[in-house]
C-alpha atoms as a PDB file:
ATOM      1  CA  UNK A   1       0.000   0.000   0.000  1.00  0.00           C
ATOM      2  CA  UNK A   2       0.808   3.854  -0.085  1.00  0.00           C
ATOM      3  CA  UNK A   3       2.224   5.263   2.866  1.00  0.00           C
ATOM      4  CA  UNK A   4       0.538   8.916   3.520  1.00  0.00           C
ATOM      5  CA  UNK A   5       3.540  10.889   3.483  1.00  0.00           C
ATOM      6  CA  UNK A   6       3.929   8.895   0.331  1.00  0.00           C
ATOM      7  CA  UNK A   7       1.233   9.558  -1.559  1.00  0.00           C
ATOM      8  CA  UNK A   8       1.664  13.499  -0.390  1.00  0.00           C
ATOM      9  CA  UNK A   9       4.444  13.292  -2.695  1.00  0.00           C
ATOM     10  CA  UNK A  10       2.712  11.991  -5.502  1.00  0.00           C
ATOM     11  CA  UNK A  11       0.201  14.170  -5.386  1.00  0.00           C
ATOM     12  CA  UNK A  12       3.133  17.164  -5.132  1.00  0.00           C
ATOM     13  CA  UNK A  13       4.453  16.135  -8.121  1.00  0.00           C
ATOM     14  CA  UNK A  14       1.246  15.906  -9.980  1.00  0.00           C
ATOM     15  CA  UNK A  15      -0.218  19.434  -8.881  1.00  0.00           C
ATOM     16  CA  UNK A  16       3.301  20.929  -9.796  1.00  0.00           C
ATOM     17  CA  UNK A  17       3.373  19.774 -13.079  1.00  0.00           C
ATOM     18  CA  UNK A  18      -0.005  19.485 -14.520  1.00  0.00           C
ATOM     19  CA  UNK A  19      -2.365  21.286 -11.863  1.00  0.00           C
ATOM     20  CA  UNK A  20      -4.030  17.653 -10.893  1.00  0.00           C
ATOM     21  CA  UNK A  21      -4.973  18.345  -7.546  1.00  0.00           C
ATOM     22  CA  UNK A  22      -5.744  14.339  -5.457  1.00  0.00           C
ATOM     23  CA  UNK A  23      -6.788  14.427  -1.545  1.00  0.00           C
ATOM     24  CA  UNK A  24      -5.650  11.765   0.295  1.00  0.00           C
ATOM     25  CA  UNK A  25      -9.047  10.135   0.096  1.00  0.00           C
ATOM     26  CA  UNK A  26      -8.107   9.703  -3.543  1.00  0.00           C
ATOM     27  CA  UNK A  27      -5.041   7.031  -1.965  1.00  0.00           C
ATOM     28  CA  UNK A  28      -6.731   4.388  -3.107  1.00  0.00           C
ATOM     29  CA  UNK A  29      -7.236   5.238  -6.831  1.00  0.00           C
ATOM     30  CA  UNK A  30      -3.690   6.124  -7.062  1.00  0.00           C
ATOM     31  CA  UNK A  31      -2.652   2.504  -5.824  1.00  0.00           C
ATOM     32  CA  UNK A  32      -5.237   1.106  -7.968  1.00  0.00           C
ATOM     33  CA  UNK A  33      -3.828   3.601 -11.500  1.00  0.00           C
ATOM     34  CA  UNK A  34      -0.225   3.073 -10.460  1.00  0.00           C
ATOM     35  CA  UNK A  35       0.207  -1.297  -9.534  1.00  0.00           C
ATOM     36  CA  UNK A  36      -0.117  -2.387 -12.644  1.00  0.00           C
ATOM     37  CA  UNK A  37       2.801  -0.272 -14.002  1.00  0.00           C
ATOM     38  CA  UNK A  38       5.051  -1.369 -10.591  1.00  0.00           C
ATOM     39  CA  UNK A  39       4.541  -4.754 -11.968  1.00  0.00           C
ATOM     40  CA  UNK A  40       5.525  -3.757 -15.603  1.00  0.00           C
ATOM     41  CA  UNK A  41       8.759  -2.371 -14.239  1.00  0.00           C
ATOM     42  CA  UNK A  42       9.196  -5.221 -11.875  1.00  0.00           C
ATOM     43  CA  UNK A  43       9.565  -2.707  -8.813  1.00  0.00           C
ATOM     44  CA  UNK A  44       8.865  -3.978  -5.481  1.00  0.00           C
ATOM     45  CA  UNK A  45       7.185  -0.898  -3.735  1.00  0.00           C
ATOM     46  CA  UNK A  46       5.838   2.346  -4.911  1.00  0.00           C
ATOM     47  CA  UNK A  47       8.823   4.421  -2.741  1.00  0.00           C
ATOM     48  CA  UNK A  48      10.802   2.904  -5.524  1.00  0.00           C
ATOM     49  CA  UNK A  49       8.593   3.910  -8.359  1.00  0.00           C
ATOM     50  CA  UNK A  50       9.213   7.647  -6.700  1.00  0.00           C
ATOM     51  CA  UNK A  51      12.714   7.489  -6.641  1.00  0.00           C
ATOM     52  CA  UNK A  52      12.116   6.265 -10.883  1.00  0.00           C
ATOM     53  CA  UNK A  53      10.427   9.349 -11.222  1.00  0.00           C
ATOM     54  CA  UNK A  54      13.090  11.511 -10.574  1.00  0.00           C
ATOM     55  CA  UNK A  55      14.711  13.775 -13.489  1.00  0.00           C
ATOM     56  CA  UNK A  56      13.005  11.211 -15.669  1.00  0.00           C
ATOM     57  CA  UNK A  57      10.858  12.559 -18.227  1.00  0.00           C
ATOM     58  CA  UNK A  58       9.719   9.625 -20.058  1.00  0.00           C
ATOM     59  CA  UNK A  59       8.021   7.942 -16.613  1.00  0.00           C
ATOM     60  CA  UNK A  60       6.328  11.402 -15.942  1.00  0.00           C
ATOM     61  CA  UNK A  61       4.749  11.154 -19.354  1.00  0.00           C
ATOM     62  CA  UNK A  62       3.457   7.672 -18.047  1.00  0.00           C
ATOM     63  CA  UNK A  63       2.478   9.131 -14.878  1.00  0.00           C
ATOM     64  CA  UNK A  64       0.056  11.632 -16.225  1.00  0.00           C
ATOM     65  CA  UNK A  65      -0.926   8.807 -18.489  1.00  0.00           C
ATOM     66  CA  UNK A  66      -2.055   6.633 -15.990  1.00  0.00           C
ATOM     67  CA  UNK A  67      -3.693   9.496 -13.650  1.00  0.00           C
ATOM     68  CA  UNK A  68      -5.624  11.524 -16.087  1.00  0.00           C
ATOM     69  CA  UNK A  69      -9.330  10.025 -16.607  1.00  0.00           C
ATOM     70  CA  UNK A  70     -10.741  10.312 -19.964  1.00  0.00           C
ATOM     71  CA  UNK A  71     -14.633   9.939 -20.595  1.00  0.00           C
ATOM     72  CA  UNK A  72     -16.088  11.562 -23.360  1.00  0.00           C
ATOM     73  CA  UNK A  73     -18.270  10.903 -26.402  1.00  0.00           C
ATOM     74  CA  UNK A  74     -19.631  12.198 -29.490  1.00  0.00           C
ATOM     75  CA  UNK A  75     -22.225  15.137 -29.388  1.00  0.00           C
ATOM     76  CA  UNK A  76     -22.048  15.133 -25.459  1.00  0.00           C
ATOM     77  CA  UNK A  77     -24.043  17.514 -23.511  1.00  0.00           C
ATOM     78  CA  UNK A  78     -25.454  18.081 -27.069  1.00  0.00           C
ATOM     79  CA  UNK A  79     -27.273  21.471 -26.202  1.00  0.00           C
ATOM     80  CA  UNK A  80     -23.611  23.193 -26.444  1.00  0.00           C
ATOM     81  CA  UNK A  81     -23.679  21.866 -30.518  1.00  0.00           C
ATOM     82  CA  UNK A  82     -26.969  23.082 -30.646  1.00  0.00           C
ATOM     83  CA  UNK A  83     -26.367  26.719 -29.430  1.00  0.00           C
ATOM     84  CA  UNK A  84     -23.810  26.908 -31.843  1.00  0.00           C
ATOM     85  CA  UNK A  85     -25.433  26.020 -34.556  1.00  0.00           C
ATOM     86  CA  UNK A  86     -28.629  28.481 -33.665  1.00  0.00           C
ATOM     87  CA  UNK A  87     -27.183  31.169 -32.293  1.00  0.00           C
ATOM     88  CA  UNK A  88     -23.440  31.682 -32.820  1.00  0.00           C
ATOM     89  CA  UNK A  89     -22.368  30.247 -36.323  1.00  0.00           C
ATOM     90  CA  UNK A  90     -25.267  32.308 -38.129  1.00  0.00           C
ATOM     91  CA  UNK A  91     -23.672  35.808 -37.426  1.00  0.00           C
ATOM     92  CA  UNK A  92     -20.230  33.879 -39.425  1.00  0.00           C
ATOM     93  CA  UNK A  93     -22.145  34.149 -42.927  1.00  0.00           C
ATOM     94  CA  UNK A  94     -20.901  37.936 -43.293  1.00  0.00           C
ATOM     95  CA  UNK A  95     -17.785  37.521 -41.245  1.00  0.00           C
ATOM     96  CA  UNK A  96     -14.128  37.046 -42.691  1.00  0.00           C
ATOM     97  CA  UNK A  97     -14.883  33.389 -43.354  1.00  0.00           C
ATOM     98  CA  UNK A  98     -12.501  31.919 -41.056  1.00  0.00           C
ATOM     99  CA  UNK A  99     -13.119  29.914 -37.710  1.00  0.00           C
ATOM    100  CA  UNK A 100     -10.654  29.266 -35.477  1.00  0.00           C
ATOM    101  CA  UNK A 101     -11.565  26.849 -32.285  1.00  0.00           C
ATOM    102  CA  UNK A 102      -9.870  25.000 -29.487  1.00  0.00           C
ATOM    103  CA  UNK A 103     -10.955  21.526 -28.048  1.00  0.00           C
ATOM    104  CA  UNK A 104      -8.677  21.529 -24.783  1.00  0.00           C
ATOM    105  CA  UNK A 105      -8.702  18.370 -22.616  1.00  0.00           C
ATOM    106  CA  UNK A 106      -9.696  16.737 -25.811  1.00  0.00           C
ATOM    107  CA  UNK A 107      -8.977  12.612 -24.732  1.00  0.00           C
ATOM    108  CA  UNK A 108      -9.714  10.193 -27.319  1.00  0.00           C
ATOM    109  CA  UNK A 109     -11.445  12.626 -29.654  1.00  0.00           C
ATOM    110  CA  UNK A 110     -14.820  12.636 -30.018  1.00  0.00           C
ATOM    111  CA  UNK A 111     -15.308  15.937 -28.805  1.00  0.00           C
ATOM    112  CA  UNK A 112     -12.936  17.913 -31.538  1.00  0.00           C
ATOM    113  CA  UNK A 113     -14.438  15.613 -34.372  1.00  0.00           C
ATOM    114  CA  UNK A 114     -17.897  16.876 -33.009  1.00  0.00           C
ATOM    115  CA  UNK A 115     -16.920  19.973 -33.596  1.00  0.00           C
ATOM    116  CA  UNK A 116     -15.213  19.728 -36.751  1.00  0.00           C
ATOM    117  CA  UNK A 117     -18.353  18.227 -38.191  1.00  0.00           C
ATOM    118  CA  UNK A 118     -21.082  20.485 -36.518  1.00  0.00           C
ATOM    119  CA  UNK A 119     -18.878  23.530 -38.143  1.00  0.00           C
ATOM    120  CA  UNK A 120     -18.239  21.677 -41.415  1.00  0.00           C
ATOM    121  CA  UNK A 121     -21.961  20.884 -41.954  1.00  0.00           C
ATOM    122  CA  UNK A 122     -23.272  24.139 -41.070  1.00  0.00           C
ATOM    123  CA  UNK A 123     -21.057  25.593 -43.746  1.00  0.00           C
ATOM    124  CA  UNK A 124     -21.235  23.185 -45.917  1.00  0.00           C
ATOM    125  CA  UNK A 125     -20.835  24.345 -49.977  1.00  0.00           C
ATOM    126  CA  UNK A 126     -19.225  27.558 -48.902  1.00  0.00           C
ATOM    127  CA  UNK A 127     -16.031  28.606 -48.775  1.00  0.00           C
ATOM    128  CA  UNK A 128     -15.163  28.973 -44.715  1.00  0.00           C
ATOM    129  CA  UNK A 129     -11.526  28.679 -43.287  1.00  0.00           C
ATOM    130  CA  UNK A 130     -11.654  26.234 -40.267  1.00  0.00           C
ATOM    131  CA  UNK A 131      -9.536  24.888 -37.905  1.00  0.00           C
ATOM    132  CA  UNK A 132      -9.372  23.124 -34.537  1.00  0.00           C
ATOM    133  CA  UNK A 133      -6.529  23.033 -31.775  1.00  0.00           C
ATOM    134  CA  UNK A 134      -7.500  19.885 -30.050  1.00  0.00           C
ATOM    135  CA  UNK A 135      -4.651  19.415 -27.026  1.00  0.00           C
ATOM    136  CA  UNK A 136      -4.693  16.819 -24.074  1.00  0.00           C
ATOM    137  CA  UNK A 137      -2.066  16.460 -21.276  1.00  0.00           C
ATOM    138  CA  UNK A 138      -2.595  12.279 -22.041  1.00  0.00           C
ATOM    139  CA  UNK A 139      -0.022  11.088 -24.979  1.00  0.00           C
ATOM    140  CA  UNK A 140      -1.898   7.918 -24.866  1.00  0.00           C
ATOM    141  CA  UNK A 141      -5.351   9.106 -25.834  1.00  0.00           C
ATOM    142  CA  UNK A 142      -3.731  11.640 -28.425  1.00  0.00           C
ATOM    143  CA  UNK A 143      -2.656   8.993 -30.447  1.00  0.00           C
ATOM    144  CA  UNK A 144      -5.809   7.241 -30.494  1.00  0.00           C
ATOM    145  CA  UNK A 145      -7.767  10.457 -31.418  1.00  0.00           C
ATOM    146  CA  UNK A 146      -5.474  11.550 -34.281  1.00  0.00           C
ATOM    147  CA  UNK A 147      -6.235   8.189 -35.887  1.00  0.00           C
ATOM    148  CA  UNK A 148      -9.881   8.694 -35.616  1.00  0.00           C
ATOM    149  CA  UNK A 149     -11.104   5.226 -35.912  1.00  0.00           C
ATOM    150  CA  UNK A 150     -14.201   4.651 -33.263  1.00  0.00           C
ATOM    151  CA  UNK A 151     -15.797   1.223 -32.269  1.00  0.00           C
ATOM    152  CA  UNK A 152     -19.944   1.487 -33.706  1.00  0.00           C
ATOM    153  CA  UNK A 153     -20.523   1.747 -29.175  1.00  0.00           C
ATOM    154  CA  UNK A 154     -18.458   4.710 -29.951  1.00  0.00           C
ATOM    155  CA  UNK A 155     -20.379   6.424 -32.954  1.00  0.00           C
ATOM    156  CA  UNK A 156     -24.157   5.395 -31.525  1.00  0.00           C
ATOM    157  CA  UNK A 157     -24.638   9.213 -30.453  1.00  0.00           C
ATOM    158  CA  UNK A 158     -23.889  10.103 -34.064  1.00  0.00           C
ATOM    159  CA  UNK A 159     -27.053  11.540 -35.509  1.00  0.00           C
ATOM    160  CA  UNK A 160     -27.175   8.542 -38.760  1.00  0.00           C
ATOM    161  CA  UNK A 161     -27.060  11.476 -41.262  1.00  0.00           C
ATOM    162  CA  UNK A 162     -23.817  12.654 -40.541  1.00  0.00           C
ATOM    163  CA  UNK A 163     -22.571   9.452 -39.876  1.00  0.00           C
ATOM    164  CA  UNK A 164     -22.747   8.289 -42.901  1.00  0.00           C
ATOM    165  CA  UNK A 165     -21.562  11.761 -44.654  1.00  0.00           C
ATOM    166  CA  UNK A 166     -18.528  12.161 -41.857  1.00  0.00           C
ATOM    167  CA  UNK A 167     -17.163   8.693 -41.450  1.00  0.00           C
ATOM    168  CA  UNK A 168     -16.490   5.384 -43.243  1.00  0.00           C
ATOM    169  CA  UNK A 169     -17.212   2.311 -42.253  1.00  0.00           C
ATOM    170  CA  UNK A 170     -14.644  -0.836 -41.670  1.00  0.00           C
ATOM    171  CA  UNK A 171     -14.565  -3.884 -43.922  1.00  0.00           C
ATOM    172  CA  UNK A 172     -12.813  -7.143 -43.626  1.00  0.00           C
ATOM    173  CA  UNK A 173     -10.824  -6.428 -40.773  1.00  0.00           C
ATOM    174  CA  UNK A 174     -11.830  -3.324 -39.693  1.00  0.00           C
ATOM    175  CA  UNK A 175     -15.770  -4.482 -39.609  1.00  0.00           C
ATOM    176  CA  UNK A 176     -17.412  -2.875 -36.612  1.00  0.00           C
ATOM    177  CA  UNK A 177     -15.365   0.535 -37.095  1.00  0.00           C
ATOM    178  CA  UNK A 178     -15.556   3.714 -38.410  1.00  0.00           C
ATOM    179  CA  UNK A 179     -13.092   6.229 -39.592  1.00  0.00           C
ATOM    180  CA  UNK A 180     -13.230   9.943 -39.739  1.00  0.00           C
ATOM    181  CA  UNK A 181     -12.928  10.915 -43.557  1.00  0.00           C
ATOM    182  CA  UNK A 182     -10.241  12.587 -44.495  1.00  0.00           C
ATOM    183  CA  UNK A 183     -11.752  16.059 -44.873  1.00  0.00           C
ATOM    184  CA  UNK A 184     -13.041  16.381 -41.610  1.00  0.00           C
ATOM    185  CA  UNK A 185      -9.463  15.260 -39.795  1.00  0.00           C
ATOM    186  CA  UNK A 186      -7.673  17.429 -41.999  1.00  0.00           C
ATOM    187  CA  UNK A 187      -9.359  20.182 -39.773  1.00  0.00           C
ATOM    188  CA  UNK A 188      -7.938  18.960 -36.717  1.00  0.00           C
ATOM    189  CA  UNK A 189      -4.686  19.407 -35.558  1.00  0.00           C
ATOM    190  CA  UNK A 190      -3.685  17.412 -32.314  1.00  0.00           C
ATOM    191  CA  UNK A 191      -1.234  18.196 -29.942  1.00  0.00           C
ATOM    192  CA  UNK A 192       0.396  17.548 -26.496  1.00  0.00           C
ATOM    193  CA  UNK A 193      -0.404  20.508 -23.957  1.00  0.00           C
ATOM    194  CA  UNK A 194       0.031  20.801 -20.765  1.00  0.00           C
ATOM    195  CA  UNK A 195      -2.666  23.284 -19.507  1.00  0.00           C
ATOM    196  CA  UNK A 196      -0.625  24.258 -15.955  1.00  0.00           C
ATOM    197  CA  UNK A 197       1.925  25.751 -17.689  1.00  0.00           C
ATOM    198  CA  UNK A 198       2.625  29.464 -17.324  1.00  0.00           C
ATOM    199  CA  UNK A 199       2.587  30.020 -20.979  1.00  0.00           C
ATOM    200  CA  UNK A 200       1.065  28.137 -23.919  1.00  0.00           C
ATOM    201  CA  UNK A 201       2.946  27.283 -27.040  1.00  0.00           C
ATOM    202  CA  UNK A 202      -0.396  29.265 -29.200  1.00  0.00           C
ATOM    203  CA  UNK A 203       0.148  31.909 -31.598  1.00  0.00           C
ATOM    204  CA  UNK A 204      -3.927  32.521 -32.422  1.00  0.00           C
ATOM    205  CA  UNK A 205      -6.816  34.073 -30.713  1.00  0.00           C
ATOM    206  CA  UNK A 206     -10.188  31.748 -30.797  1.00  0.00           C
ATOM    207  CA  UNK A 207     -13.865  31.842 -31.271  1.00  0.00           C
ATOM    208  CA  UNK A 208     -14.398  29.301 -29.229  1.00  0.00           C
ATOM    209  CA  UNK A 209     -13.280  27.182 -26.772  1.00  0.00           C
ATOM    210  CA  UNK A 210     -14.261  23.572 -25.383  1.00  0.00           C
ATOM    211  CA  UNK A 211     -13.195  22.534 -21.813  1.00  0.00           C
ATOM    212  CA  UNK A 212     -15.841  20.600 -20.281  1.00  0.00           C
ATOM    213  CA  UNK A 213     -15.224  18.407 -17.725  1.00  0.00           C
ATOM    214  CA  UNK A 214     -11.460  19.019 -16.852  1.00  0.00           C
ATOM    215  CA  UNK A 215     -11.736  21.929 -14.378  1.00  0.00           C
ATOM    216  CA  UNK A 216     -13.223  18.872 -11.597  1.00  0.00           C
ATOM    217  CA  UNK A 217      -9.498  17.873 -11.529  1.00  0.00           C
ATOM    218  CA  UNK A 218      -8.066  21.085 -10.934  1.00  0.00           C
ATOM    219  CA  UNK A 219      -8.278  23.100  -7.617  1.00  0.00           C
ATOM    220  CA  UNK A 220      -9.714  26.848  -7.602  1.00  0.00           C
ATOM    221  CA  UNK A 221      -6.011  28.250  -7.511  1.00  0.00           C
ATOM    222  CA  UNK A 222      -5.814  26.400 -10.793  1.00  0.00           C
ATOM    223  CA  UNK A 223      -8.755  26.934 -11.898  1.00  0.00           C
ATOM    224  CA  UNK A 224      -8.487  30.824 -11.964  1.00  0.00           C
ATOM    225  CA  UNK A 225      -4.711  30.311 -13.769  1.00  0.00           C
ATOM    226  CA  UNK A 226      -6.454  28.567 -16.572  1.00  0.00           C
ATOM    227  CA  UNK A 227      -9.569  30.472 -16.930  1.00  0.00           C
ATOM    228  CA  UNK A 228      -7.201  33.761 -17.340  1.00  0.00           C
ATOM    229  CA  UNK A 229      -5.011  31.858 -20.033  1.00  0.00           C
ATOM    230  CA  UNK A 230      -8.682  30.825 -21.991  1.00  0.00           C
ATOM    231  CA  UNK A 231      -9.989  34.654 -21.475  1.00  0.00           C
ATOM    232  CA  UNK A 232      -6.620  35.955 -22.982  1.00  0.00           C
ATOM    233  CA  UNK A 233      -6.570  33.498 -25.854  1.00  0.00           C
ATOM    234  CA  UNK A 234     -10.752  33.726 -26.744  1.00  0.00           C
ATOM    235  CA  UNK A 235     -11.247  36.851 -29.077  1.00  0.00           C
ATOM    236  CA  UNK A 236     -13.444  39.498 -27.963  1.00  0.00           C
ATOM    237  CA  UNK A 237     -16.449  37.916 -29.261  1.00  0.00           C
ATOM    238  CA  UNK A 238     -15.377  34.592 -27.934  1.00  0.00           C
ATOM    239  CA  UNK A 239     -17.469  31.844 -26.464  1.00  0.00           C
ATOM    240  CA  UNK A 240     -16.254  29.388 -23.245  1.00  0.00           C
ATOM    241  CA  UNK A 241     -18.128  26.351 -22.855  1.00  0.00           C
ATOM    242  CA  UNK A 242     -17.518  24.466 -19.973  1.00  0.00           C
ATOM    243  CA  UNK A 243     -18.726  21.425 -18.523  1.00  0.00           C
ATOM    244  CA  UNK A 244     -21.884  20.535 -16.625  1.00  0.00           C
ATOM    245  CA  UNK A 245     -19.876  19.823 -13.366  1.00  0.00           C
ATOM    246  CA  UNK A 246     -17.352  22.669 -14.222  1.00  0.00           C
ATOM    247  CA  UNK A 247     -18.642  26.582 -14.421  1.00  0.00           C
ATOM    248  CA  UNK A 248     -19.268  26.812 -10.582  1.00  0.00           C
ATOM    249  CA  UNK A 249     -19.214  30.832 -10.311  1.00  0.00           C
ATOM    250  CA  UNK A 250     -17.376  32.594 -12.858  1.00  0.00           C
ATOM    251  CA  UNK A 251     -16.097  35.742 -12.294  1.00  0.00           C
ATOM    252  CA  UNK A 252     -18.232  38.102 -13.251  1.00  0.00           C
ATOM    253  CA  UNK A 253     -15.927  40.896 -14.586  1.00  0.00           C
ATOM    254  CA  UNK A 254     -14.594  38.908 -16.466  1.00  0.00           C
ATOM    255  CA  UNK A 255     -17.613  36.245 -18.300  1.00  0.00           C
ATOM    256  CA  UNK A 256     -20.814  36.742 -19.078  1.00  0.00           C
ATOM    257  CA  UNK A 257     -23.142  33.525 -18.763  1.00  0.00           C
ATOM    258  CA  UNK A 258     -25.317  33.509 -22.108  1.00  0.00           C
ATOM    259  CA  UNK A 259     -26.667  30.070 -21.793  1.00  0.00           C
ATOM    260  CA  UNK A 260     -26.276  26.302 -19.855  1.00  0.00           C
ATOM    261  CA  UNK A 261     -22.502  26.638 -19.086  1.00  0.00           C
ATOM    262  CA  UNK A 262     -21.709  28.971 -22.295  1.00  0.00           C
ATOM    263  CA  UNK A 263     -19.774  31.820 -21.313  1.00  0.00           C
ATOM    264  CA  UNK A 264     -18.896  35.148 -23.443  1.00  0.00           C
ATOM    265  CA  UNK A 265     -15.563  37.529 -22.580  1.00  0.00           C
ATOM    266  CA  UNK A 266     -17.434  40.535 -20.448  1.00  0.00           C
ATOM    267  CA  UNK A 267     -15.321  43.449 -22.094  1.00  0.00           C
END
């Protein structure tokens, strides 16, 4: 087991680097995230795994890997896709034609590619500019969503219509999966981000940003650091949407709550 002074270390680390704040009643889902790699490694006790840590990048990576949780699926908490649609992306018909949006905390995917496609269909024969940041702290899950191919328990949310005009579907082999066409991932670009850091490796201003459901993990300290980083990065007409278990209180000089957990820059 983990020792409490032990664990306190762990969970230094972790809120150091990435802004993961764990209590100590979260002991036991550290044990449970971290055994199976002890065994991998062939280490006898998790004091041991520490000392690995050390100066070693690598095993970090693997670290955040194993303690970052990633649930998500297509079209969740759908009435954020449907605010766009009806009451953001209609004012973009006489703008300069070009979108520019962030999915941050995006995990295995299906959150940018709802995006992509709810923007690509709604301006669909013209000619808009579009593209998507999609960034996760997980390495693991980036992978996964830069390759695009979903299990059909994975695409079931997908409204059948732009199912079959956004993805193909798996033969031989593949049967039972579908892959993102090419024109929709070609929107997308993923990348490793780390969203504690004091700067951000982002040379654009958004529209919009996504980052629902990540704030639970941080701690209001946190919280504020990366809600200042997404205010400087929105544009002026900007939209936040956060998660369901996420907005809390916002600070009011600085968002304006227009609907369920959609926030606008208060100027």
């Amino acid at each position: 087991m983990i020792s409490d002074q032990l664990f306190y270390k762990f969970s230094s680390i972790l809120y150091k680097e990435i802004g993961l704040y764990l209590p100590l009643n979260k002991k036991y889902l550290l044990y449970t995230r971290l055994a199976g790699r002890l065994r991998q490694l062939a280490l006898d006790d998790f004091g041991s795994y520490y000392r690995l840590l050390q100066d070693n990048n690598s095993e970090l990576t693997k670290l955040y890997n194993l303690l970052t949780t990633n649930v998500t699926s297509f079209f969740r908490e759908s009435y954020h896709y449907k605010y766009l649609e009806e009451e953001i992306l209609p004012f973009f018909k006489t703008e300069d034609k070009k979108i520019r949006a962030w999915s941050a905390g995006c995990s295995t995917g299906e959150e940018a590619y709802s995006l992509a496609i709810t923007l690509n269909h709604f301006f669909e024969g013209e000619k808009m500019d579009i593209k998507i940041l999609a960034t996760d702290i997980n390495t693991e899950v980036l992978e996964y969503a830069a390759a695009g191919i979903y299990s059909y328990q994975k695409v079931t949310t997908i409204p059948y219509e732009l199912l079959t005009r956004y993805f193909m579907l798996g033969r031989g082999k593949n049967k039972g999966f579908f892959k993102v066409k090419d024109d929709i991932r070609g929107i997308l670009e993923f990348r490793n981000l780390n969203l504690n850091l004091d700067k951000y490796p982002i040379n654009c201003k958004f529209d919009f940003i996504f980052c629902r459901n990540v704030f639970i993990y941080f701690n209001q300290t946190t919280r504020e650091k990366v809600l200042n980083k997404f205010y400087n990065f929105l544009k002026d007409d900007g939209y936040l949407f956060l998660g369901h278990a996420d907005s809390g209180k916002l600070r009011s000089d600085k968002w304006i709550q227009v609907w369920k957990t959609t926030f606008r820059k208060n100027l």
